[in-house]
Protein backbone atom coordinates (compact mmCIF):
# COMPACT_ATOMS: atom_id res chain seq x y z
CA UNK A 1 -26.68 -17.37 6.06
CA UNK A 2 -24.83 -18.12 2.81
CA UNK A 3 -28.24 -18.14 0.47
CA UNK A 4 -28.65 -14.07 1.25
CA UNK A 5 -28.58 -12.67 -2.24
CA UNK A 6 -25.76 -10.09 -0.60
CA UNK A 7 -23.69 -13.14 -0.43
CA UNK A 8 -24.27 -14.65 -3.65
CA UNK A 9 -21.17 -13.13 -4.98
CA UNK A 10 -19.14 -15.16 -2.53
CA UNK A 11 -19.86 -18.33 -3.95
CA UNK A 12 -19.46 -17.70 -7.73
CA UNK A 13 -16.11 -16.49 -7.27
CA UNK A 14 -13.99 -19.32 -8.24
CA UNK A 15 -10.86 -18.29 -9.90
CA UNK A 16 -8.96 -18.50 -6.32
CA UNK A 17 -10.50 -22.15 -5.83
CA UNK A 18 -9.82 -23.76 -9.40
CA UNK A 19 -6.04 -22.04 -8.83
CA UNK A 20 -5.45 -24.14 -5.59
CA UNK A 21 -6.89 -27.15 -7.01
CA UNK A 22 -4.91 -27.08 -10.45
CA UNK A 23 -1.73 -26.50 -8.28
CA UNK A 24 -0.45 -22.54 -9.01
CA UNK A 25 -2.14 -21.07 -6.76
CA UNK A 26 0.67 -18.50 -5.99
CA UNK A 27 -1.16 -16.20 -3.14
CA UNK A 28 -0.79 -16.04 0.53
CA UNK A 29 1.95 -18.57 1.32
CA UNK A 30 3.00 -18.55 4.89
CA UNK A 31 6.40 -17.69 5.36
CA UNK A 32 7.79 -19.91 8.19
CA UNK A 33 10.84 -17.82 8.90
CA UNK A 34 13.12 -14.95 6.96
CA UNK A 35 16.68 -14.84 7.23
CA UNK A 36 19.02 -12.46 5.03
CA UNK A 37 17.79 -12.97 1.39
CA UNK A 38 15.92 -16.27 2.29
CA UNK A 39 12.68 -17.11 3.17
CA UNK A 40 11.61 -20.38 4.41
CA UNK A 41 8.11 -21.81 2.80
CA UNK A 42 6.35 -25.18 3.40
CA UNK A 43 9.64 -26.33 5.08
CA UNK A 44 12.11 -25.49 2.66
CA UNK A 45 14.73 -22.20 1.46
CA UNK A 46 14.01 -19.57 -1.02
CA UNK A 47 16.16 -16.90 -2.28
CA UNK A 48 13.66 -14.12 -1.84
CA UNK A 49 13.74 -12.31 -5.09
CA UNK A 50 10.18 -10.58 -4.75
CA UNK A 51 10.59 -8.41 -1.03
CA UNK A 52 10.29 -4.24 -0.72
CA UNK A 53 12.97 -4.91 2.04
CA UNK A 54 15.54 -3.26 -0.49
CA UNK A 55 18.16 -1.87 2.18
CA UNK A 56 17.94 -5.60 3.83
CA UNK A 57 17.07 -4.05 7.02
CA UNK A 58 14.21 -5.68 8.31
CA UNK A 59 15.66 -8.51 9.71
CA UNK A 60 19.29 -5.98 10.77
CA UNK A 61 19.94 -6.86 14.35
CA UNK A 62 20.11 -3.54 15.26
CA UNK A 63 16.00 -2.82 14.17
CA UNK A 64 15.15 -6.12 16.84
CA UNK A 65 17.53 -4.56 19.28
CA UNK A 66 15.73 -0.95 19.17
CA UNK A 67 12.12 -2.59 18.90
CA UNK A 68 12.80 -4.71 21.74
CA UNK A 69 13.92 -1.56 24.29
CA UNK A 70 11.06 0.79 23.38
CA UNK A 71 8.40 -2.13 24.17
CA UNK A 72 10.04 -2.94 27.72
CA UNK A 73 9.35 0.95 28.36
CA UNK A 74 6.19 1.78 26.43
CA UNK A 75 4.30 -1.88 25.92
CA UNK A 76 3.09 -3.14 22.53
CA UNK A 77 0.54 -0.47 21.88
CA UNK A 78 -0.85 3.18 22.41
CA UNK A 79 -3.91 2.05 22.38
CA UNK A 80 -5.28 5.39 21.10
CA UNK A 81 -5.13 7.23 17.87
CA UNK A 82 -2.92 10.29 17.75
CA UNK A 83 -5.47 12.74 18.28
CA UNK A 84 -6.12 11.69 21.92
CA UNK A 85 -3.98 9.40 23.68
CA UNK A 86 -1.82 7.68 21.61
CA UNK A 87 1.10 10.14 20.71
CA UNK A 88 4.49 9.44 22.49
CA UNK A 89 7.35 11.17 22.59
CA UNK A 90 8.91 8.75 20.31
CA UNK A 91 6.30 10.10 17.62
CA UNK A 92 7.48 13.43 17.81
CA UNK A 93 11.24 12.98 17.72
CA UNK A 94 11.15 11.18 14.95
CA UNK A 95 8.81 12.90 12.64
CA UNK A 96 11.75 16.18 13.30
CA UNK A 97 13.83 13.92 12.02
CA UNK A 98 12.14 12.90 9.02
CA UNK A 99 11.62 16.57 7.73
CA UNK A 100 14.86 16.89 8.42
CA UNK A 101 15.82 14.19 6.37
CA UNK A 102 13.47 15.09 3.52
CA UNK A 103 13.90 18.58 3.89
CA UNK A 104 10.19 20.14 5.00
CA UNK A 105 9.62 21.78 7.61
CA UNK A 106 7.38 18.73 9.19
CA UNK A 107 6.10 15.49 9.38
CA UNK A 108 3.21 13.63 10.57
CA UNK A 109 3.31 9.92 10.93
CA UNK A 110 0.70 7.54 10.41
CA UNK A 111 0.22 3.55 10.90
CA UNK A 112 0.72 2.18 8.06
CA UNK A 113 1.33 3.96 4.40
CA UNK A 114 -1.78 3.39 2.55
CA UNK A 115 -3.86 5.44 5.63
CA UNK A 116 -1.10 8.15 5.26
CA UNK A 117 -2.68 8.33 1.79
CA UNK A 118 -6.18 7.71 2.69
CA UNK A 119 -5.79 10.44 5.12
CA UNK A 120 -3.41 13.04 3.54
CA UNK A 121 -5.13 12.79 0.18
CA UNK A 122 -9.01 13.03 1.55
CA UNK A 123 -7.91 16.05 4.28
CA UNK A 124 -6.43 18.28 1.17
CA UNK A 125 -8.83 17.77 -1.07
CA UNK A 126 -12.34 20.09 -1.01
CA UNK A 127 -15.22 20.87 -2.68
CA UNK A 128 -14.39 21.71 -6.47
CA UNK A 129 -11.00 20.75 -5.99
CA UNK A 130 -9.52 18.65 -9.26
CA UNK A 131 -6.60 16.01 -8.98
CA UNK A 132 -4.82 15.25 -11.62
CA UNK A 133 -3.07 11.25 -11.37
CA UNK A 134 -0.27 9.18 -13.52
CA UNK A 135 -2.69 6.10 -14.30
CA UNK A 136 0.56 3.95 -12.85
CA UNK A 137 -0.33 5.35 -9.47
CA UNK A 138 -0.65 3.00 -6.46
CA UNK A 139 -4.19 2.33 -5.53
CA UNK A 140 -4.02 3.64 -1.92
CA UNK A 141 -3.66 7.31 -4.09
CA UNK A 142 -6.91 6.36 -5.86
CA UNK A 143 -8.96 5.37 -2.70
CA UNK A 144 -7.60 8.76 -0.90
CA UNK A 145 -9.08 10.81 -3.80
CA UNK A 146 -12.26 8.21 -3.38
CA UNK A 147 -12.33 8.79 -0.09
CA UNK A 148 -12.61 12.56 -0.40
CA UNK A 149 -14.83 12.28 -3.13
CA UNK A 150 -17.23 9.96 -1.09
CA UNK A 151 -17.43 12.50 1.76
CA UNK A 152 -19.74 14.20 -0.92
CA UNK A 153 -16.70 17.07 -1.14
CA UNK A 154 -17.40 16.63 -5.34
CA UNK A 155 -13.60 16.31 -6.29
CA UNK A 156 -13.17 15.76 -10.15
CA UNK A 157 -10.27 13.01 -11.06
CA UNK A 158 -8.25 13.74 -13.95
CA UNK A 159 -5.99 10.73 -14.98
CA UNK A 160 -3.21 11.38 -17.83
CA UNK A 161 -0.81 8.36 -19.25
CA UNK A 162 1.94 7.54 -17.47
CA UNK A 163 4.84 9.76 -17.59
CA UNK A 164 3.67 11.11 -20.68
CA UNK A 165 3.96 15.40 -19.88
CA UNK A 166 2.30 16.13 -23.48
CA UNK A 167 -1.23 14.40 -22.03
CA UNK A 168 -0.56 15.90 -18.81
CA UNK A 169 -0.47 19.05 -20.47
CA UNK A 170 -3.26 17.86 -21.98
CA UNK A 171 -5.06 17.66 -18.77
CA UNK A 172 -4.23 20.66 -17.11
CA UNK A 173 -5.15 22.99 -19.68
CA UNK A 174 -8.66 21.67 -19.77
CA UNK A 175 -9.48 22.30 -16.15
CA UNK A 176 -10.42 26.24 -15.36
CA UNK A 177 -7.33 28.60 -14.29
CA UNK A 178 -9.21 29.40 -11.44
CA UNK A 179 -9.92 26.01 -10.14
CA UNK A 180 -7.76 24.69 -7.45
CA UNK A 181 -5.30 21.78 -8.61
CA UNK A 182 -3.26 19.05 -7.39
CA UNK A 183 -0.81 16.70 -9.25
CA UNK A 184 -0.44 13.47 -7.56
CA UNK A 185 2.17 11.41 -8.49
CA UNK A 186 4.23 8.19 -7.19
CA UNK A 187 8.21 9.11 -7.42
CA UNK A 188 9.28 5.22 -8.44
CA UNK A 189 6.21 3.74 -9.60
CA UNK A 190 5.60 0.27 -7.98
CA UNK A 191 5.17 -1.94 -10.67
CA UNK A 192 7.40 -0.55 -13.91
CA UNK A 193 10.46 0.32 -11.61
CA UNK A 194 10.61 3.57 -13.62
CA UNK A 195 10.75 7.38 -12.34
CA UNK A 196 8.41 9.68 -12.28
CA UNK A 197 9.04 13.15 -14.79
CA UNK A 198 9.46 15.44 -11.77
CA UNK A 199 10.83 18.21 -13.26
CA UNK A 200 8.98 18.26 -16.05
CA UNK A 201 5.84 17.65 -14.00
CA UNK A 202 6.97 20.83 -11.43
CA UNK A 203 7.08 23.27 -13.94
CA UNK A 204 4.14 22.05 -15.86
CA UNK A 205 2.57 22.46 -12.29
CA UNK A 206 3.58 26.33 -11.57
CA UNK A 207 2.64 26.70 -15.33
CA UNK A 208 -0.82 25.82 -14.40
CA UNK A 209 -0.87 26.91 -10.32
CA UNK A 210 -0.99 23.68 -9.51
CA UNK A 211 -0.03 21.84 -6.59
CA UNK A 212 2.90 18.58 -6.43
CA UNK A 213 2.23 15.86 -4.11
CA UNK A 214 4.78 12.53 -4.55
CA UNK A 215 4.61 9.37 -3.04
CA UNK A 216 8.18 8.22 -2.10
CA UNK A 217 7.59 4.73 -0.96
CA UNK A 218 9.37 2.91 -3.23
CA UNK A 219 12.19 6.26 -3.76
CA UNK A 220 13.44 6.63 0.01
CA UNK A 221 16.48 4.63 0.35
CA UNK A 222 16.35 3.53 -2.86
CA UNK A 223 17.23 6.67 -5.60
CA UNK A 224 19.10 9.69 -5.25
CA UNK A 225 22.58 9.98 -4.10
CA UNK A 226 22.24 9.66 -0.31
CA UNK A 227 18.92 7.63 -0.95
CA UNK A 228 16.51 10.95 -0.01
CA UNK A 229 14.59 9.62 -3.51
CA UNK A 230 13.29 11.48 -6.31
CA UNK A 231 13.71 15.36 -5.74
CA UNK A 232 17.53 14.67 -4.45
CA UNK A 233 17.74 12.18 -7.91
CA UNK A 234 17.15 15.00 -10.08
CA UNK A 235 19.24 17.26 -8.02
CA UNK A 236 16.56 19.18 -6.43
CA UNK A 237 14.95 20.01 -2.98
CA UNK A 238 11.81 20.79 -1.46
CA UNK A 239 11.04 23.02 -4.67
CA UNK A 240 10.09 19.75 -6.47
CA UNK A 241 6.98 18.71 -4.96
CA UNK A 242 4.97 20.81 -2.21
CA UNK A 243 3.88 17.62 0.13
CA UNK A 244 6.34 14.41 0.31
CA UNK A 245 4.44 11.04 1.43
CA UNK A 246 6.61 7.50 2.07
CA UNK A 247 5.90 4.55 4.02
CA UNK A 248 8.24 2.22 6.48
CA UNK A 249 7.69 -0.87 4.98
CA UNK A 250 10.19 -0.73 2.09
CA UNK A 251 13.46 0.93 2.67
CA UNK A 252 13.06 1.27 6.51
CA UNK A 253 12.08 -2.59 7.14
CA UNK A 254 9.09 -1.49 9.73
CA UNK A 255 6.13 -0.54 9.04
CA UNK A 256 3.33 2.80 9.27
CA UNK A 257 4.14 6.19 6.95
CA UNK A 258 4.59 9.87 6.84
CA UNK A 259 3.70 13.05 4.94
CA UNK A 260 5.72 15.94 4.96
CA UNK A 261 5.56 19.32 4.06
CA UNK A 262 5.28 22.80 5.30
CA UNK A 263 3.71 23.42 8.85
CA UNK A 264 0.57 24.60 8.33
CA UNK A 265 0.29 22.32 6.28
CA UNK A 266 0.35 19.21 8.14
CA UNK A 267 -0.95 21.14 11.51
CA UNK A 268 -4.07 21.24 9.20
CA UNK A 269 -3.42 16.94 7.86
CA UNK A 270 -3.15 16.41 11.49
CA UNK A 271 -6.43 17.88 12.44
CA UNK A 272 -8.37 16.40 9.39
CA UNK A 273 -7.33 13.04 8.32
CA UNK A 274 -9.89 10.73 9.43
CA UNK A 275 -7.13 7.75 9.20
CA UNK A 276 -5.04 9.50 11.69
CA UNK A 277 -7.71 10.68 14.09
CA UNK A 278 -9.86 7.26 14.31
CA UNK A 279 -7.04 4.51 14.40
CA UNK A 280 -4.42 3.39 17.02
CA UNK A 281 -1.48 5.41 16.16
CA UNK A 282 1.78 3.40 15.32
CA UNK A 283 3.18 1.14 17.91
CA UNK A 284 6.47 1.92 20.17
CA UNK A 285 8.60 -1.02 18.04
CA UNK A 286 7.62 -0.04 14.65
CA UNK A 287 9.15 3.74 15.23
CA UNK A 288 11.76 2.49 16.88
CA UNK A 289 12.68 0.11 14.04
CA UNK A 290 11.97 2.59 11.59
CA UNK A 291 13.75 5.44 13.57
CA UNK A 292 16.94 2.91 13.56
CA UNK A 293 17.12 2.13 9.84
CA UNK A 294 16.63 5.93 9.25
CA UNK A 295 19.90 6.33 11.06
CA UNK A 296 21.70 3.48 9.75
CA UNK A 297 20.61 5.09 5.97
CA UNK A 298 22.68 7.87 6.82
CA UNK A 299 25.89 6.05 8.08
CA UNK A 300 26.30 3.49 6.12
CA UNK A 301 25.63 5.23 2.79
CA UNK A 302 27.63 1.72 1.11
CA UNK A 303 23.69 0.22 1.10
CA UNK A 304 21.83 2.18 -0.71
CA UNK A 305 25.15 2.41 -3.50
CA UNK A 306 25.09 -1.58 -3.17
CA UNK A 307 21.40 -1.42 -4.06
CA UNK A 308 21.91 1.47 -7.16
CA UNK A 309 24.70 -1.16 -8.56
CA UNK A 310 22.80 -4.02 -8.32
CA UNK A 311 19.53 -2.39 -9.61
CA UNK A 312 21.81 -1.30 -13.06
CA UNK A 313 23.56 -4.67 -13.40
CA UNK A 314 20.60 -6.46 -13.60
CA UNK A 315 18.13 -4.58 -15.21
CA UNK A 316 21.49 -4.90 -17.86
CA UNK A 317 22.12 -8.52 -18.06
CA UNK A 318 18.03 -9.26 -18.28
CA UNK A 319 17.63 -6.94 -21.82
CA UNK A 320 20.30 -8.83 -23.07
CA UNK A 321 18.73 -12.09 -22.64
CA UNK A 322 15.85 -10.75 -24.56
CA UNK A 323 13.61 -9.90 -21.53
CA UNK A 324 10.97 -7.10 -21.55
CA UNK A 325 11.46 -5.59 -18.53
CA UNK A 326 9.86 -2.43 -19.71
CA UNK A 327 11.30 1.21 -18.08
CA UNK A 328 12.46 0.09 -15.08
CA UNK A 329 15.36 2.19 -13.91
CA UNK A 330 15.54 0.97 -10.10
CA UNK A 331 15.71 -2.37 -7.96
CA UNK A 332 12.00 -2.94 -9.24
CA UNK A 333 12.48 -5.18 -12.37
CA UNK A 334 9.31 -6.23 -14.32
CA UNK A 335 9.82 -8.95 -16.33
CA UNK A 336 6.90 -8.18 -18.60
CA UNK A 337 5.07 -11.37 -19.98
CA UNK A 338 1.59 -10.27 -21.10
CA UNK A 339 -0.23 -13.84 -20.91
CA UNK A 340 -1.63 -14.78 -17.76
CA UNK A 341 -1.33 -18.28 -18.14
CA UNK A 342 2.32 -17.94 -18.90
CA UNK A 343 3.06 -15.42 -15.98
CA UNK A 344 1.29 -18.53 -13.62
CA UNK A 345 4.08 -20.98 -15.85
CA UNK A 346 6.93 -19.20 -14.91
CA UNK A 347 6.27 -18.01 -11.40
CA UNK A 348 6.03 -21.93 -10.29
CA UNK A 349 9.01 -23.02 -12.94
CA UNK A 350 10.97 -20.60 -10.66
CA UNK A 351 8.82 -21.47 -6.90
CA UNK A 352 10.24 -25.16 -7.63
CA UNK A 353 13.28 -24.30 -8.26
CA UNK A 354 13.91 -22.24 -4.80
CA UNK A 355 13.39 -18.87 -6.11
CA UNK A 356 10.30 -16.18 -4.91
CA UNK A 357 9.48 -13.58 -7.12
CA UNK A 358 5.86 -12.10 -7.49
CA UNK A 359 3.10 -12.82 -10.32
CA UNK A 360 0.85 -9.65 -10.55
CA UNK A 361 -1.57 -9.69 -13.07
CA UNK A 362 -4.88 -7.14 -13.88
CA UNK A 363 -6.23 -5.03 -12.16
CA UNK A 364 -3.07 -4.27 -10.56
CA UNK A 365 -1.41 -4.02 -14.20
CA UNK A 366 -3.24 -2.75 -17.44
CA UNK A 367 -4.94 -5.98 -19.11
CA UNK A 368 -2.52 -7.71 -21.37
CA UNK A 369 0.57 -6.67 -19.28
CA UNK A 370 0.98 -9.65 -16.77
CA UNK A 371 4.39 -9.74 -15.59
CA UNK A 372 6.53 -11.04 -12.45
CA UNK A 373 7.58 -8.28 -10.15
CA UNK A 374 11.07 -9.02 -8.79
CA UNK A 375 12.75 -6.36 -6.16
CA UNK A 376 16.58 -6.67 -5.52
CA UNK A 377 17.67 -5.88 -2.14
CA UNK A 378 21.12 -4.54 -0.93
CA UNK A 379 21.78 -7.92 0.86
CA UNK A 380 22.03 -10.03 -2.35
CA UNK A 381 25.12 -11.49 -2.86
CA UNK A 382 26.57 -11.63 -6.68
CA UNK A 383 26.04 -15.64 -6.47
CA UNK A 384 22.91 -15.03 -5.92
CA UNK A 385 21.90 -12.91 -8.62
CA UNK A 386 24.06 -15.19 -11.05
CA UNK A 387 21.93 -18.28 -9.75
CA UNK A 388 18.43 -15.60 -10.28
CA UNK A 389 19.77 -14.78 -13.42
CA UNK A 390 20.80 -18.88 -14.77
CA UNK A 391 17.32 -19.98 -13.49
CA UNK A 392 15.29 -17.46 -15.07
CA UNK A 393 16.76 -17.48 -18.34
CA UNK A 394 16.53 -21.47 -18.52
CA UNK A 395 12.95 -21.90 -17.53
CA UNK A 396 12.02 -18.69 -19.59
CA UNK A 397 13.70 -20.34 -22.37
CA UNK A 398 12.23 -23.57 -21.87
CA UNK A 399 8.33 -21.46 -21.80
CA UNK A 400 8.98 -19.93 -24.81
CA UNK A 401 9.01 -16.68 -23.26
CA UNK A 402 12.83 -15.46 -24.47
């Protein structure tokens, strides 16, 4: 079977293969067990320094409690998508709260955030439509607009620099006034820690009749006074961006999604988005969990401040050791390296030294602009960030690297 030229590919990729065997092969480890800010891996502790878990809440008590009722009365699955079968009652008192929580008028939840993407993304966008995207966008944004595009709908993709309003100006002002247009934008983009221009990028928007759609995955929870992410940061509302996106498996320790937005405008996402309509809709525990940490978000406010101070202390102390760690202005810290080989260096300096923080390299960053991606959660303790901080700065110093 393996000599079929379609399979050819298959066997000549061997960057994956010579990683293992040299020893840094940094992907896929099983994680035995999570506790707090530790992970156990091949047997032994790590401080987890690398987790979207920012509010510490995937592993609360109170999320395995909720999970744990919901499946004794509803089972482990719908076992049908939303469209037919699979919509519970849990669905629908929960996505009232979210809109309430984000201020829209509704919500639509889907089973994991990159469909809510794939499906809110392809369902708005029509023939001659044109989408304008930050190049830092996450790639689920990307294959929603492919998606779309690939249903032969002939969308045009416009992307501009990152938060750079002078070549998103740019942009918009080559695409027809009559053409219909929709900004896409992430609110706290994944990889730089930074936030998006919103303002700027709203009235740029009206400027041009253009439409604002932000993905909050990384903002819920995480920015903005009560943690209701980028339009409350910038002291705004709804005004800010006409369709609101965010996932579960960041701030609200589950897992599945949600767009928001006015109601006919997801009655009409409900009724189009081929990611809702043909796949199991999101099991009983995963609202429940989520539903939970939404509630414990709004009473115990001390989190998400907890995460702010940590987020500004570090990003602090790491520029003053002569790190790069770019724009960043949240718990997403890049420590910017450029050099492959010494991104690899580092990442197992710190592995064997009982810290986890990620290695990303290109595509998922522009070539030359390797870095580790470390994400502070609310559940670090200040020894712990002192012992991230020592061990970082002595095997960094020991690379070369500061």
């Amino acid at each position: 079977m393996k000599d079929k030229p379609i399979f050819a590919k298959t066997a000549q990729f061997q960057d994956a293969r010579m990683a293992r065997a040299a020893g840094w092969y940094p992907y896929f480890k099983p994680i035995q067990r999570s506790q707090g800010s530790k992970v156990y891996i091949e047997d032994r502790a790590l401080l987890m320094m690398g987790s979207n878990n920012y509010l510490g809440l995937a592993n609360d008590p109170r999320l395995k409690e909720a999970a744990e009722e919901v499946v004794e009365r509803y089972g482990t699955s719908c076992s049908g998508s939303r469209f037919m079968n699979g919509t519970l009652d849990l669905h629908v008192e929960f996505e009232e709260e979210l809109a309430e929580f984000v201020g829209r008028e509704s919500a639509v939840c889907f089973s994991t955030g990159y469909q809510t993407n794939l499906g809110a993304l392809s369902a708005l966008l029509g023939r001659g439509d044109h989408v304008i995207c930050d190049k830092f966008n996450h790639a689920s944004i990307f294959d929603g607009i492919f998606l779309a595009d690939g249903t032969k709908k002939q969308v045009t993709l416009h992307r501009y620099k990152h938060n750079s309003m002078k070549d998103l100006e740019r942009v918009l002002s080559c695409i027809s006034p009559e053409a219909p247009k929709l900004i896409v934008i992430d609110g706290v983009f994944s990889m730089e820690g930074d936030i998006a221009l919103l303002p700027e990028i709203r009235a740029l928007a009206e400027a041009y009749d253009a439409g604002v759609y932000i993905d909050e995955a990384h903002a819920l929870g995480v920015i903005g006074e009560s943690g209701r992410g980028t339009c409350e940061y910038y002291g705004g509302g709804e005004e800010l961006a006409d369709v609101l996106m965010c996932t579960f498996s960041k701030s609200f320790g589950s897992i599945g999604g949600f767009v928001a937005g006015s109601e006919e405008l997801i009655d009409y996402i409900r009724h189009h988005a081929r990611s809702l309509i043909f796949s199991a809709s999101m099991p009983p525990a995963n609202i429940a969990a989520a539903r939970k940490a939404l509630e414990i978000m709004l009473i115990e406010p001390e989190r998400i401040t907890r995460l702010q101070d940590i987020a500004k202390r570090m990003l602090s102390e790491f520029r003053a050791m002569g790190f790069d760690v770019g724009t960043s202005q949240t718990p997403i810290m890049p420590i910017v390296i450029g050099d492959n080989q010494l991104t690899f260096q580092l990442w197992k300096a710190l592995y064997d030294r009982g810290i986890y923080v990620n290695p990303v390299i290109s595509p998922a960053v522009p070539p030359k602009r390797s870095l580790l991606r470390v994400s502070f959660m609310a559940v670090h303790t200040d020894s712990e960030l002192d012992q991230f901080a020592q061990v970082t700065r002595e095997e960094a110093g020991k690379l070369g690297i500061i």
